[in-house]
N, C-alpha and C. Protein backbone atom coordinates (compact mmCIF):
# COMPACT_ATOMS: atom_id res chain seq x y z
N UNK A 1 56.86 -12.65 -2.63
CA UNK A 1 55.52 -12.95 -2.20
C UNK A 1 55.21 -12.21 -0.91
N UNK A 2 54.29 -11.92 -0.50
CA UNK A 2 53.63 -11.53 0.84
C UNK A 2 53.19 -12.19 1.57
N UNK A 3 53.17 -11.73 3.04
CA UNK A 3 53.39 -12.54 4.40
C UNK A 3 52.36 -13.23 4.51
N UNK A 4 52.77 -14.63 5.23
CA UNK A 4 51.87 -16.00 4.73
C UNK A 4 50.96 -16.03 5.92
N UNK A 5 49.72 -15.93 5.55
CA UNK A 5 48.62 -15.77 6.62
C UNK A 5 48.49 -17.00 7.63
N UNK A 6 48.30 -17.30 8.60
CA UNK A 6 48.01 -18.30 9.28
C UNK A 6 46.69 -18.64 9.57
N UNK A 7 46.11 -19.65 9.30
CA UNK A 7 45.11 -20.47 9.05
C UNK A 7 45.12 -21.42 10.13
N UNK A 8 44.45 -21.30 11.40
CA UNK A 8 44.00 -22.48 12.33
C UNK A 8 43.28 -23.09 11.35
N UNK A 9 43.99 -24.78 12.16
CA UNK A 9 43.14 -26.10 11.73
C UNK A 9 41.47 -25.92 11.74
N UNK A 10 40.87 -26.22 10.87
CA UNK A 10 39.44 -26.49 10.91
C UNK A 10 39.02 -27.72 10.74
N UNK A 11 38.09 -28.23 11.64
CA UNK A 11 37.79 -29.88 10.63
C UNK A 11 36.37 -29.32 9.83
N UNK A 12 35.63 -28.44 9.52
CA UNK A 12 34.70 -28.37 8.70
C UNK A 12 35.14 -27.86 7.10
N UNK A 13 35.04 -28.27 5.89
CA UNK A 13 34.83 -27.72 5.12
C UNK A 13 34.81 -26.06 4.57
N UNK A 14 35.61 -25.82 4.04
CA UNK A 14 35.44 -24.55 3.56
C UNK A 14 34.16 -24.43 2.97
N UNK A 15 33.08 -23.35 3.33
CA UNK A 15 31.78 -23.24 2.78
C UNK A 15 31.72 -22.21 1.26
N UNK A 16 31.33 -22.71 0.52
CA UNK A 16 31.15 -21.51 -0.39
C UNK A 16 29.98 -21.44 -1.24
N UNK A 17 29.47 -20.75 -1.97
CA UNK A 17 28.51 -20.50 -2.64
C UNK A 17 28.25 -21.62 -3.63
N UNK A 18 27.11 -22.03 -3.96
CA UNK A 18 26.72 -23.21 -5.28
C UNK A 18 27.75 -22.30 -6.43
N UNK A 19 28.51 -23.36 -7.11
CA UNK A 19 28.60 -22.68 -8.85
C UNK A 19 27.59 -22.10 -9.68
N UNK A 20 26.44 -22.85 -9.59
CA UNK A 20 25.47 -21.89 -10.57
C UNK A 20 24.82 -20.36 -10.11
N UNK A 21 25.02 -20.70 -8.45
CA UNK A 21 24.66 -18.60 -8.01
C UNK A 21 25.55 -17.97 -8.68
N UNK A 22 26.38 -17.95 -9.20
CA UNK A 22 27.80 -17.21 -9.17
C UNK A 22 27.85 -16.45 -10.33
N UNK A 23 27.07 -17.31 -11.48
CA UNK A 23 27.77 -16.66 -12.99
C UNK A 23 26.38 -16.44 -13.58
N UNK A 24 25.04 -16.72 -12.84
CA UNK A 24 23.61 -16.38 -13.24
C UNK A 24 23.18 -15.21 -12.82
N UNK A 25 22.84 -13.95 -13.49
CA UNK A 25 21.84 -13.15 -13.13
C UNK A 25 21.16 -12.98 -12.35
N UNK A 26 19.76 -14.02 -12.80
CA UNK A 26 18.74 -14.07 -12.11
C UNK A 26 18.72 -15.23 -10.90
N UNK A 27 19.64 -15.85 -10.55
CA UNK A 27 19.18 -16.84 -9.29
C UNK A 27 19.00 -15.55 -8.10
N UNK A 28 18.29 -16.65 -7.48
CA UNK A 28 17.62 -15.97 -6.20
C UNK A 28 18.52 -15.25 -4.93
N UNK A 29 20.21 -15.84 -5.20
CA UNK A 29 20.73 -15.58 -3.98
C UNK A 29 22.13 -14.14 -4.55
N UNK A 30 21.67 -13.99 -5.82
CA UNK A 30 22.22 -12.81 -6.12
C UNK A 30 21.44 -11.63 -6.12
N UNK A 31 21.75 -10.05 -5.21
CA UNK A 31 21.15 -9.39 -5.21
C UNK A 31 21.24 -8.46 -6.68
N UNK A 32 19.70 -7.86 -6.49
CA UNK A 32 19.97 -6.65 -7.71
C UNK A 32 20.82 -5.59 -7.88
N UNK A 33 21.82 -5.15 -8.82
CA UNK A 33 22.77 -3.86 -8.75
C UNK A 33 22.58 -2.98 -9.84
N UNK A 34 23.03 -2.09 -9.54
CA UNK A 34 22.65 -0.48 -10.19
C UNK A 34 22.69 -0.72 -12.12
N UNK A 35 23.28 -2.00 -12.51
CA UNK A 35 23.54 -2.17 -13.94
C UNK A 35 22.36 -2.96 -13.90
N UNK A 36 21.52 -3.43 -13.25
CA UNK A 36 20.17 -4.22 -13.60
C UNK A 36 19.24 -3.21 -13.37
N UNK A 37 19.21 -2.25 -13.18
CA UNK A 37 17.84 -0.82 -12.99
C UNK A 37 17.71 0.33 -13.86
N UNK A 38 17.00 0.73 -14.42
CA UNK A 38 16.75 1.68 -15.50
C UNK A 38 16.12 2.58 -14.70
N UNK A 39 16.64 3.73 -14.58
CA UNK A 39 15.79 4.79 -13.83
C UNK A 39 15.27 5.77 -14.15
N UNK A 40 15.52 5.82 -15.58
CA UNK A 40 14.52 6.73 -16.42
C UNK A 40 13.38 5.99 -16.77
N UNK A 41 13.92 4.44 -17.07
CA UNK A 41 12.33 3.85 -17.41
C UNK A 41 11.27 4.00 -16.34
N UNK A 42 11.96 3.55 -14.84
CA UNK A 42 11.17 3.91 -14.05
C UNK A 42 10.37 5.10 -13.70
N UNK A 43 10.90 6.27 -13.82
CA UNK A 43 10.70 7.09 -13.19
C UNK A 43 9.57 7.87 -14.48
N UNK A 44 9.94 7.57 -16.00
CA UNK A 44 8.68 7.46 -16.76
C UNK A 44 7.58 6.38 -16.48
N UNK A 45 7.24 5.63 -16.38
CA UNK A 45 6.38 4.66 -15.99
C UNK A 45 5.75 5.25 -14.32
N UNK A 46 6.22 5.46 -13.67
CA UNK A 46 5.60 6.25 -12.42
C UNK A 46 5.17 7.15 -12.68
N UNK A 47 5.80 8.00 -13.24
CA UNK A 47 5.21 9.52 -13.37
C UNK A 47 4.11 9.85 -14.15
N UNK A 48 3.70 8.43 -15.08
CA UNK A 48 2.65 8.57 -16.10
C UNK A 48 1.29 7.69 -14.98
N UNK A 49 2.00 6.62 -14.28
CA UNK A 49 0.79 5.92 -13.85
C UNK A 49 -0.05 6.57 -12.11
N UNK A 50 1.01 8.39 -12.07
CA UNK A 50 0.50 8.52 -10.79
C UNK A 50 -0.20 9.46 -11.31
N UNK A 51 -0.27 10.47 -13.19
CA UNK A 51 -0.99 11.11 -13.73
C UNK A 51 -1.91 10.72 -14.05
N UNK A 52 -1.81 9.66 -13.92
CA UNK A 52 -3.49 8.80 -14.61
C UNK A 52 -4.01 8.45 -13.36
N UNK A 53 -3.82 8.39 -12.24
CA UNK A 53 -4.59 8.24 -10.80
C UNK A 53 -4.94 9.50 -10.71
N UNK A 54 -4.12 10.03 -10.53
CA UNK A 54 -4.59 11.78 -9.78
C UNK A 54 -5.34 12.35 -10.95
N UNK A 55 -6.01 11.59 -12.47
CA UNK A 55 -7.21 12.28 -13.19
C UNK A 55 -7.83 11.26 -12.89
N UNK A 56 -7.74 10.08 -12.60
CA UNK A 56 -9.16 8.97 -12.11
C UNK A 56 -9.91 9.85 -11.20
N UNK A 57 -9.12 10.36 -10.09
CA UNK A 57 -9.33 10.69 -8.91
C UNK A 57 -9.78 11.71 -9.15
N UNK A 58 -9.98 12.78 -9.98
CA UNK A 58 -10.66 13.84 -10.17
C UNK A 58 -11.76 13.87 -10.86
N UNK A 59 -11.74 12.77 -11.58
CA UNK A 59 -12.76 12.44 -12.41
C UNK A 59 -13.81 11.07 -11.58
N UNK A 60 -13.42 11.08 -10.39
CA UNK A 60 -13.78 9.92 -9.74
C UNK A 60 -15.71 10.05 -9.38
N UNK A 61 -16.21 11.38 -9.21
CA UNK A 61 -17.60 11.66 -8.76
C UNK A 61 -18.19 11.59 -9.89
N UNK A 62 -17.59 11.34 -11.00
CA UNK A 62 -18.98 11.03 -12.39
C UNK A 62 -18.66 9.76 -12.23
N UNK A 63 -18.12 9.09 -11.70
CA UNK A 63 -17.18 7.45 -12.54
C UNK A 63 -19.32 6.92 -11.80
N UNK A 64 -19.77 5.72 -12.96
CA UNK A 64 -20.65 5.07 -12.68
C UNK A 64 -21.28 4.52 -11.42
N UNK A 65 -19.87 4.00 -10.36
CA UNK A 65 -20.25 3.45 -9.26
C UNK A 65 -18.72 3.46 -8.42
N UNK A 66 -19.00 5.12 -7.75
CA UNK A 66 -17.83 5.52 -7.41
C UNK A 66 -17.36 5.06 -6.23
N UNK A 67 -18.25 4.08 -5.44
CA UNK A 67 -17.36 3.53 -4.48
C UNK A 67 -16.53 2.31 -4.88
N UNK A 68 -17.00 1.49 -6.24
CA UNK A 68 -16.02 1.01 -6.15
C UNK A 68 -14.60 1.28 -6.97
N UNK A 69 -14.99 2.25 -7.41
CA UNK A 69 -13.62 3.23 -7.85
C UNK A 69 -12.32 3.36 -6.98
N UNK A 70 -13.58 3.86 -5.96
CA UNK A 70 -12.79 4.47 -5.09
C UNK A 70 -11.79 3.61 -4.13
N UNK A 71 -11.97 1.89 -3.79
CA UNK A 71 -11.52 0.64 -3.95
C UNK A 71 -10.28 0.76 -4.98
N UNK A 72 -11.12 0.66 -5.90
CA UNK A 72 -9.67 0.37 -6.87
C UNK A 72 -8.72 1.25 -6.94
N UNK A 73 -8.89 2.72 -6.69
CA UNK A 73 -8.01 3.36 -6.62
C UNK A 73 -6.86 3.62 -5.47
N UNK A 74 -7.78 3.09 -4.47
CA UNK A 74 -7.14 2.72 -3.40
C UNK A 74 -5.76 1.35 -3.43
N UNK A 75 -6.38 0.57 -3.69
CA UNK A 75 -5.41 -0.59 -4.36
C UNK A 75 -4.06 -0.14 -4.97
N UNK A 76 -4.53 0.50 -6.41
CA UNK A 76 -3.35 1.32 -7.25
C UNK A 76 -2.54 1.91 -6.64
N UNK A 77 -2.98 3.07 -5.65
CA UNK A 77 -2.16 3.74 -4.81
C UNK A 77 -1.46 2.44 -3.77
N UNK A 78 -1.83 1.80 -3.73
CA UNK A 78 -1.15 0.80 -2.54
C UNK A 78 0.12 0.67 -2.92
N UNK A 79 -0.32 0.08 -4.45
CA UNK A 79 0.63 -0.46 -5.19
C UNK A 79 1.70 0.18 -5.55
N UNK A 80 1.25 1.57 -5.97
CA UNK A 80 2.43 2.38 -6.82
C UNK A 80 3.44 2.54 -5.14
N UNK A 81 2.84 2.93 -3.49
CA UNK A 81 3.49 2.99 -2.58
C UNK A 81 5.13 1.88 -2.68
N UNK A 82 4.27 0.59 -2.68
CA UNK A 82 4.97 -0.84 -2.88
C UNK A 82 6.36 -0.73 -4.14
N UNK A 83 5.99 -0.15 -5.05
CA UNK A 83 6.70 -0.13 -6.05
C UNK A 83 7.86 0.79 -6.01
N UNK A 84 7.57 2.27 -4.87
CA UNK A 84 8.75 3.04 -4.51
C UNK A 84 9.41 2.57 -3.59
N UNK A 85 8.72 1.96 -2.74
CA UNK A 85 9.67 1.39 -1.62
C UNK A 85 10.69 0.46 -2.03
N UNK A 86 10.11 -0.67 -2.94
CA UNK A 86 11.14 -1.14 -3.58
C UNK A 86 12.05 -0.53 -4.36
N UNK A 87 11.70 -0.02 -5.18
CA UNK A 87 12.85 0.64 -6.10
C UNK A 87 13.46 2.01 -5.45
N UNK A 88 13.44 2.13 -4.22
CA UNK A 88 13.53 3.31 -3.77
C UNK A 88 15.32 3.47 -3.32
N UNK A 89 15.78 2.37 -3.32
CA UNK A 89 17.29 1.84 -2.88
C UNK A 89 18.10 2.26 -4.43
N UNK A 90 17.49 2.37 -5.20
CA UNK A 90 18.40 2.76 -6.72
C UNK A 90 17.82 3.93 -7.20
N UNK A 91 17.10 4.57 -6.50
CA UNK A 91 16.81 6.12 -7.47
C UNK A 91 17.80 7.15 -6.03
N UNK A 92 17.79 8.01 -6.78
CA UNK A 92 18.66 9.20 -6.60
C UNK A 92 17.82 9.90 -5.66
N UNK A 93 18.08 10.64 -4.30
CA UNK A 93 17.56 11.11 -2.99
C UNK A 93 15.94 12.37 -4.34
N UNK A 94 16.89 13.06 -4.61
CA UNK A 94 16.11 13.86 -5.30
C UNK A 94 14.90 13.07 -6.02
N UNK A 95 15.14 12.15 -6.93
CA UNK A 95 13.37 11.64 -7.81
C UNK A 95 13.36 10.71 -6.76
N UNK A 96 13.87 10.41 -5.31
CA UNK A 96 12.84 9.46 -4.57
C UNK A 96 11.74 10.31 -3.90
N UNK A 97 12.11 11.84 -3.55
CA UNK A 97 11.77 12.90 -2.96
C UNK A 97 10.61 13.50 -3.57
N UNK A 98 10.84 13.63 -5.06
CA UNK A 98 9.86 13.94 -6.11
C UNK A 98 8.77 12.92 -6.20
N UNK A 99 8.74 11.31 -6.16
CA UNK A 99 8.13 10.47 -6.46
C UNK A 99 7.17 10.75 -5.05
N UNK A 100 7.93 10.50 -3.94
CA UNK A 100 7.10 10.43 -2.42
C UNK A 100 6.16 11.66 -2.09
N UNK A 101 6.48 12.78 -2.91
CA UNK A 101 5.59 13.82 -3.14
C UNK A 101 4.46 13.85 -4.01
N UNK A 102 4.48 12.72 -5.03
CA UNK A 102 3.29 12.87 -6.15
C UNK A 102 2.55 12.09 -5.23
N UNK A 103 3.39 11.16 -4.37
CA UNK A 103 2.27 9.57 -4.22
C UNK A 103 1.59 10.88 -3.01
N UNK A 104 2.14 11.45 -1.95
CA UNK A 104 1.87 12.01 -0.97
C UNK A 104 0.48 13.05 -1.47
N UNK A 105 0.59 13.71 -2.67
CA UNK A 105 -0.62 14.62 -3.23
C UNK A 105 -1.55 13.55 -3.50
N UNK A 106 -1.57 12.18 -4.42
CA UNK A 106 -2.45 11.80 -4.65
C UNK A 106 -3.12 10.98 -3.40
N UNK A 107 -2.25 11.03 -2.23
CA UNK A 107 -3.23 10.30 -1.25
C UNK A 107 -3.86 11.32 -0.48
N UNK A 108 -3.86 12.66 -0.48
CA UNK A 108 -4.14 13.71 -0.30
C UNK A 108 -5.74 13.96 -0.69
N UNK A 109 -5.65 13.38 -2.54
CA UNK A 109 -6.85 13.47 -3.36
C UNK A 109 -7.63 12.63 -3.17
N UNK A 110 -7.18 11.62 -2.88
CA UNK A 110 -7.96 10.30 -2.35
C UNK A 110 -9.09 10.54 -1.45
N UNK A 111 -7.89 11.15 -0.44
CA UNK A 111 -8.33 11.17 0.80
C UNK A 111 -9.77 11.98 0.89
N UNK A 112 -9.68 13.33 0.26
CA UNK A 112 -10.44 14.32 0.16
C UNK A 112 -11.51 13.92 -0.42
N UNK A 113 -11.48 12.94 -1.60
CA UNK A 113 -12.46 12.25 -2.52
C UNK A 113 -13.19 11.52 -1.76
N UNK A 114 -12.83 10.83 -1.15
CA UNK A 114 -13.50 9.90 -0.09
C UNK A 114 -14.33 10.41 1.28
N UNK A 115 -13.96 11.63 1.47
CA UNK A 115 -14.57 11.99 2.35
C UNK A 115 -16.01 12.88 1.65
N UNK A 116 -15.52 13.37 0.29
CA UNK A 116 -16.65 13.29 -0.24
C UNK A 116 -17.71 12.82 -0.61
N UNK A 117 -17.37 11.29 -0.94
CA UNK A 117 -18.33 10.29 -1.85
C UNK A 117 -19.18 9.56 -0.27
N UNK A 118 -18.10 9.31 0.68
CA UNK A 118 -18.46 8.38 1.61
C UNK A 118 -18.09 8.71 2.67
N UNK A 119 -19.09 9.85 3.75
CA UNK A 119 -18.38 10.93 4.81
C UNK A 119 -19.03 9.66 5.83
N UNK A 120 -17.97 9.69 6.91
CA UNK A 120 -18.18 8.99 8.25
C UNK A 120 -19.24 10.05 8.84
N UNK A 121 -19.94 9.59 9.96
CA UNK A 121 -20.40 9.90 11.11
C UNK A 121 -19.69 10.58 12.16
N UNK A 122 -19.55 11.52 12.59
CA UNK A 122 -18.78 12.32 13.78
C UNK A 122 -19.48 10.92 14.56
N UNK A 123 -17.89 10.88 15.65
CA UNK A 123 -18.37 10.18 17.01
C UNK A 123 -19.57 10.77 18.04
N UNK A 124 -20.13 10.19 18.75
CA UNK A 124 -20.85 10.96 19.58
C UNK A 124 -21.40 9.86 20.66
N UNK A 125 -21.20 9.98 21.42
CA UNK A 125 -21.15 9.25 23.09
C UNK A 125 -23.12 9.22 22.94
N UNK A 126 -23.61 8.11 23.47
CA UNK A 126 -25.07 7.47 23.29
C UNK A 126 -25.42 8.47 24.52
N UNK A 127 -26.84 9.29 24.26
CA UNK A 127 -27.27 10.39 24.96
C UNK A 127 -28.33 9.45 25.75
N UNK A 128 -28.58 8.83 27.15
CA UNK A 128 -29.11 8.36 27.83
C UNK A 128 -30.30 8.20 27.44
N UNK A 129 -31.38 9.67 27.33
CA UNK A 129 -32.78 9.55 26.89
C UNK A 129 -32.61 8.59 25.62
N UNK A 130 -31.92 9.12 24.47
CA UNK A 130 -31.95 8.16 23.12
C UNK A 130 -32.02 6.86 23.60
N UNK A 131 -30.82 6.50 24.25
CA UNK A 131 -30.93 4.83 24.74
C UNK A 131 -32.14 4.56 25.49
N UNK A 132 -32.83 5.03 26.32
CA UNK A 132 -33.73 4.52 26.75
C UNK A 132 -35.12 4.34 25.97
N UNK A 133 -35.14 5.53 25.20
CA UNK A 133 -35.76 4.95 24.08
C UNK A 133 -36.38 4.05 23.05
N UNK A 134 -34.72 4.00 22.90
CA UNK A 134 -34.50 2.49 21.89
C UNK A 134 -34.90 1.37 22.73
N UNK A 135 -34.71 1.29 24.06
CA UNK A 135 -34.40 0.03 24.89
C UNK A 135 -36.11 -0.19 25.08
N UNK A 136 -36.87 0.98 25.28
CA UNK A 136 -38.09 0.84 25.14
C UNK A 136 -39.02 -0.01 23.98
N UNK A 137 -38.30 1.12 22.72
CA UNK A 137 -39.10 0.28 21.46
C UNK A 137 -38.73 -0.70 21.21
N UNK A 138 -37.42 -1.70 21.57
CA UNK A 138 -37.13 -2.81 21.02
C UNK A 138 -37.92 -3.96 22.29
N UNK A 139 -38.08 -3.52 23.38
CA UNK A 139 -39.27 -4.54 24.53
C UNK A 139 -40.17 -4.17 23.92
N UNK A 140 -40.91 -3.40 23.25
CA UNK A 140 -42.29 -3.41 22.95
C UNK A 140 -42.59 -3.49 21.69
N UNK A 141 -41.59 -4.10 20.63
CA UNK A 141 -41.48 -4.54 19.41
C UNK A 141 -41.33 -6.05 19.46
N UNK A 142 -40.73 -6.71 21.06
CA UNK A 142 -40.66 -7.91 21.06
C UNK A 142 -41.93 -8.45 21.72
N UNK A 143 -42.09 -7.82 22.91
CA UNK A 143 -43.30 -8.07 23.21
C UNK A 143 -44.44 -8.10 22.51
N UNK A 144 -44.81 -7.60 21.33
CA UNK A 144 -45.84 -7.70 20.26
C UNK A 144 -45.88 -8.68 19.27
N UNK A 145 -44.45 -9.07 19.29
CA UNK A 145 -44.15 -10.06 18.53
C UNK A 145 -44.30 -11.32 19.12
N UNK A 146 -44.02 -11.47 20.60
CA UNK A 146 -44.52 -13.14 21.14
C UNK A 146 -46.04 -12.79 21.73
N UNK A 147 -46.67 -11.83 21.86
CA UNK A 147 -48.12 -11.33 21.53
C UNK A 147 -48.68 -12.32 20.35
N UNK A 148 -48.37 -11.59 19.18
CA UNK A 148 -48.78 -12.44 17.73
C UNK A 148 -48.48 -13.58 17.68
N UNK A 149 -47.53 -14.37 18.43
CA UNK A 149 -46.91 -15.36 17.85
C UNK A 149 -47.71 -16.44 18.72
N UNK A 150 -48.82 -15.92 19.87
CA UNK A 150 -49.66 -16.86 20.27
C UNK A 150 -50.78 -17.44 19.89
């Protein structure tokens, strides 16, 4: 036999895992391993649902009511992000590299789409005369109004 380990006294209980974590699959306190992940399924199922974004997305300026397309597509992309990050611990450096590059083009298209459909305003610092202006017509829009209202 081999040399007999020494074990200080404890007064607590040896702790160990419930019996039913142990020999179940799916309980909660067993993690996922490389024999529970399919990475061809995955990596078909991505690769088809980031081809069908990046033609939404091109096809996005006829879509009926493209801002809220452009919402939902936003979402999708959230999602498919969510979905590499997770599964990103069991794919291979290379199709995580490949995947982070499609999502990276289609937020690219997004991006570009959006600035098409729905362009911001350049910043621009309030030009004094303008404000005084305004500050004018809104006293003499109120003033006309408790005018009438006598």
């Amino acid at each position: 036999p081999g040399p007999s380990v020494f074990r200080p006294p404890c007064s607590e209980p040896e702790r160990t895992l419930p019996a039913e974590s142990t020999g179940q699959p799916n309980h909660p306190f067993r993690l996922p391993t490389m024999t529970t992940f399919d990475t061809s399924s995955f990596l078909a199922s991505f690769s088809s649902l980031t081809a069908s974004l990046q033609h939404r997305i091109t096809t996005l300026s006829s879509a009926t009511s493209p801002l809220l397309a452009l919402d939902s597509l936003t979402g999708e992309l959230d999602a498919l992000h969510r979905s590499l990050a997770g599964h990103a611990l069991f794919l291979p450096p290379y199709d995580r590299q490949e995947c982070s590059a499609a999502l990276a083009a289609a937020s690219k298209a997004l991006a570009q789409a959006r600035d098409e459909l729905a362009p911001r305003n350049p910043f621009r610092f309030a030009q004094p005369e303008r404000l005084r202006r305004l500050v004018e017509e809104t006293e003499a829009g109120n003033a006309a109004g408790r005018g009438a209202a006598r």
